[in-house]
Protein backbone atom coordinates (compact mmCIF):
# COMPACT_ATOMS: atom_id res chain seq x y z
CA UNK A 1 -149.81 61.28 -129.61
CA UNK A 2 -151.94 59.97 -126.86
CA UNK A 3 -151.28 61.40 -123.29
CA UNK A 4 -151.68 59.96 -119.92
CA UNK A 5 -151.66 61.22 -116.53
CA UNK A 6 -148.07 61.08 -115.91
CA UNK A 7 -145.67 61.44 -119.62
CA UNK A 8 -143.19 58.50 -118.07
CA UNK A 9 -145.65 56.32 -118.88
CA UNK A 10 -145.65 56.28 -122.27
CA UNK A 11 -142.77 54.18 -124.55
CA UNK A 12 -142.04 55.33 -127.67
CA UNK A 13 -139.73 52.80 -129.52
CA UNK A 14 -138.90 52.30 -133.51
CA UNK A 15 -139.26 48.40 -133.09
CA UNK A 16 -143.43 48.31 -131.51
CA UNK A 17 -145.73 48.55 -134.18
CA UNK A 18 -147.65 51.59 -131.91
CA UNK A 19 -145.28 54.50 -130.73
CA UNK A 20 -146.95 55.13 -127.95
CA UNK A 21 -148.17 53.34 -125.02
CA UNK A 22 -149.79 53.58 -121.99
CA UNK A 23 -148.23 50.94 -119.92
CA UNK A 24 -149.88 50.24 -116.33
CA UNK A 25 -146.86 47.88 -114.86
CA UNK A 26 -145.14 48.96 -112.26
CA UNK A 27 -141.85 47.95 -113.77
CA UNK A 28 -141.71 50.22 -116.97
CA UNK A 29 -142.49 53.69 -114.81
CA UNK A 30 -139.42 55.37 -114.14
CA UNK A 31 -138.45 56.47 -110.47
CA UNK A 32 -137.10 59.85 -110.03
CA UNK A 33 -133.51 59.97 -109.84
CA UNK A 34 -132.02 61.51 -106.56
CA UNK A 35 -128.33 62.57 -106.71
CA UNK A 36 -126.99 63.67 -103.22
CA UNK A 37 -125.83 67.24 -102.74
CA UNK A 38 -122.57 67.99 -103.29
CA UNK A 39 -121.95 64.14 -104.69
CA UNK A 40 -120.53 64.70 -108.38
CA UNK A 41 -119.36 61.69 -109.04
CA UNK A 42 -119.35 60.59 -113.25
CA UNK A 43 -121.61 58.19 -113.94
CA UNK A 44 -120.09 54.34 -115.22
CA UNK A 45 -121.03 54.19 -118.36
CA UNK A 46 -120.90 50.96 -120.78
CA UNK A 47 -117.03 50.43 -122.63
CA UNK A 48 -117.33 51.21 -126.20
CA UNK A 49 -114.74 48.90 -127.45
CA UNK A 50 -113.38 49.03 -131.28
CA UNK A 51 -112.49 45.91 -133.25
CA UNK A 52 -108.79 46.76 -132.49
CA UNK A 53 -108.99 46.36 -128.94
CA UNK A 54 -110.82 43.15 -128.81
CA UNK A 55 -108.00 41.82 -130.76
CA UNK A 56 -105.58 43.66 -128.41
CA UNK A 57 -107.28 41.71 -125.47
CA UNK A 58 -107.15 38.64 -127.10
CA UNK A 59 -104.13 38.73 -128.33
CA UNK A 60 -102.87 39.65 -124.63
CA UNK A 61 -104.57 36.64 -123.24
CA UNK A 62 -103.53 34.03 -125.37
CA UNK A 63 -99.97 35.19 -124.85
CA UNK A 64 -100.21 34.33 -121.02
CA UNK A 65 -102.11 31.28 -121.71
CA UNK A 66 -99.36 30.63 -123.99
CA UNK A 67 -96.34 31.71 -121.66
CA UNK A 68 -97.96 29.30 -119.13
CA UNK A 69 -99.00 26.25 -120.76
CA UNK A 70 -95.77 25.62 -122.81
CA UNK A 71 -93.25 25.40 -120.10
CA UNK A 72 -95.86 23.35 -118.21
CA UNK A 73 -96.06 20.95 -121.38
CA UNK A 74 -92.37 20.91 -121.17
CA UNK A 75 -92.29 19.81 -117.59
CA UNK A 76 -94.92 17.33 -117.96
CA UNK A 77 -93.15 15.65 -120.97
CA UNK A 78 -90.13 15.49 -118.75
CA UNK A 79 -91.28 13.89 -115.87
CA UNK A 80 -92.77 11.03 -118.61
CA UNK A 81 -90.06 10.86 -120.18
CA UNK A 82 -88.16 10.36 -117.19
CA UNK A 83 -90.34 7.36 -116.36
CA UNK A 84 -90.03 5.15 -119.52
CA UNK A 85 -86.42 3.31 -120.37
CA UNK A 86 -84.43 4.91 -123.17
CA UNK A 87 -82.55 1.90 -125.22
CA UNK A 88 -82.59 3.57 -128.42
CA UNK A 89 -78.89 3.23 -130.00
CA UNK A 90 -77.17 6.46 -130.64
CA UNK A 91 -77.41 7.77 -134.00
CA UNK A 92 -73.91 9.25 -134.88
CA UNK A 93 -72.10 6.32 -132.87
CA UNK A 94 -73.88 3.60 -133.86
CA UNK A 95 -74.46 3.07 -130.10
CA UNK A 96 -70.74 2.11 -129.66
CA UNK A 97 -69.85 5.45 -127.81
CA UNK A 98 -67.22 6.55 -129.89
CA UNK A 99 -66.61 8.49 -132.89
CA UNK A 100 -64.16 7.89 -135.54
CA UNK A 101 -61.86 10.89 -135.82
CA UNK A 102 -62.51 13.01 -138.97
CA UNK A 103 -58.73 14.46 -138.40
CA UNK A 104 -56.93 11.43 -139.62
CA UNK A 105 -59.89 9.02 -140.45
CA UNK A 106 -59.35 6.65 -137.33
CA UNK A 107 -55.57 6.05 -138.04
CA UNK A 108 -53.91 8.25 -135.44
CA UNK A 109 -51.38 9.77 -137.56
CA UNK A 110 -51.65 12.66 -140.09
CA UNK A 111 -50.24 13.14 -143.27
CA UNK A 112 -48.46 16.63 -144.60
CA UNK A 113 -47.28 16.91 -147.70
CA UNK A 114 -44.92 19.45 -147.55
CA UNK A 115 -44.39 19.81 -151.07
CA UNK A 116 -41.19 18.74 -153.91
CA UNK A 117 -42.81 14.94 -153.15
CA UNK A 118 -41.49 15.18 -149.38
CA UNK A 119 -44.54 13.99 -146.98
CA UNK A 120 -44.23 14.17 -142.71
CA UNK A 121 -46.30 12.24 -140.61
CA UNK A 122 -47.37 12.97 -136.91
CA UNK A 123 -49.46 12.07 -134.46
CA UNK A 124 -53.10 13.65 -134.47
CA UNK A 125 -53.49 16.40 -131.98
CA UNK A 126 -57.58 16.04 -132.26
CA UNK A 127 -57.62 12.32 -130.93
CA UNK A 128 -53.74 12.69 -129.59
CA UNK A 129 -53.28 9.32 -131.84
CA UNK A 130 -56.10 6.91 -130.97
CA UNK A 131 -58.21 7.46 -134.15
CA UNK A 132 -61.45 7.91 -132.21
CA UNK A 133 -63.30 10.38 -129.95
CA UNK A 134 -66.07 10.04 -127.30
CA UNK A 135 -69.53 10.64 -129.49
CA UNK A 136 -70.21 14.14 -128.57
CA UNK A 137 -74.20 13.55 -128.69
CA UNK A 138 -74.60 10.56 -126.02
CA UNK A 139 -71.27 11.47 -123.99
CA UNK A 140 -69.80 7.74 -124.46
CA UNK A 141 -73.02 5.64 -123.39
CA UNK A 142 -74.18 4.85 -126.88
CA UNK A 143 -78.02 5.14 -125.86
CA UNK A 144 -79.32 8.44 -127.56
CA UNK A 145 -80.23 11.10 -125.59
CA UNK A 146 -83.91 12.60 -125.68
CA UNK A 147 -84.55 15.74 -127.09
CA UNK A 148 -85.18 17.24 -123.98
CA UNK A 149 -82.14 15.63 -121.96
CA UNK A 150 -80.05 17.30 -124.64
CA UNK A 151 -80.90 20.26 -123.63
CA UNK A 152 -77.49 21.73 -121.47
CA UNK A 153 -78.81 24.72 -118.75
CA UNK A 154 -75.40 26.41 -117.44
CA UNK A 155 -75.41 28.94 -114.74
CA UNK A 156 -74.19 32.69 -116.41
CA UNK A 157 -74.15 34.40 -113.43
């Protein structure tokens, strides 16, 4: 092992074809290190992290870019939404507004057969005798709704 006048000098390193080194830069000598007295404070040292928590941080930022971005994509779809016309016809109505009652099949009266061949008819209580009810899905307007104007918030508290 070759010496020099001060042993900082010299490198030793597994990856440099020569172990050892005399280097004259001013860069690779080391300066003494001075620690104040009565300062014991731990040195930072570099954050050894695992596999697991890499995931663990990834996983924990995706969910906030998640939680953020999908009720601003909801908003956003909104507000266009709210810009074009809607004048697609209502699906279950037919666009006319109204639904036939599935009590009595749109006649207004139901049928009981009581049994020994007697039968009793009254008036529907569902559609109180008109044979139709207001379409449940556009409220009576016969346009259908958007997907997101379908949506109903009520206040709980």
């Amino acid at each position: 092992m070759a010496t020099s006048s001060s042993p900082l000098t010299t490198l030793h390193s597994s990856f440099r074809s020569s172990t050892t080194t005399t280097t004259s830069s001013p860069y690779m000598t080391a300066l003494p290190r001075r620690r104040r007295a009565g300062a014991r404070y731990p040195r930072i040292r570099a954050i050894d992290l695992d596999q697991n928590t890499i995931v663990a941080i990834s996983v924990g930022v995706l969910s906030v870019a998640v939680g953020i971005g999908v009720p601003v994509f909801y908003e956003t779809q909104i507000d266009n939404a709210a810009k074009r016309e809607n004048t697609q016809p209502c699906f279950p109505c037919s666009g006319s507004g109204a639904q036939v009652c599935r009590f009595c099949s749109g006649k207004g009266i139901v049928t009981v057969v009581l049994g020994a061949g007697e039968t009793e008819e009254s008036q529907c209580v569902n559609c109180e005798g008109i044979g139709s009810l207001t379409c449940t899905t556009c409220q009576g307007t016969g346009i259908q709704p958007r997907y997101l104007d379908r949506r109903e918030f009520k206040d709980d508290d």
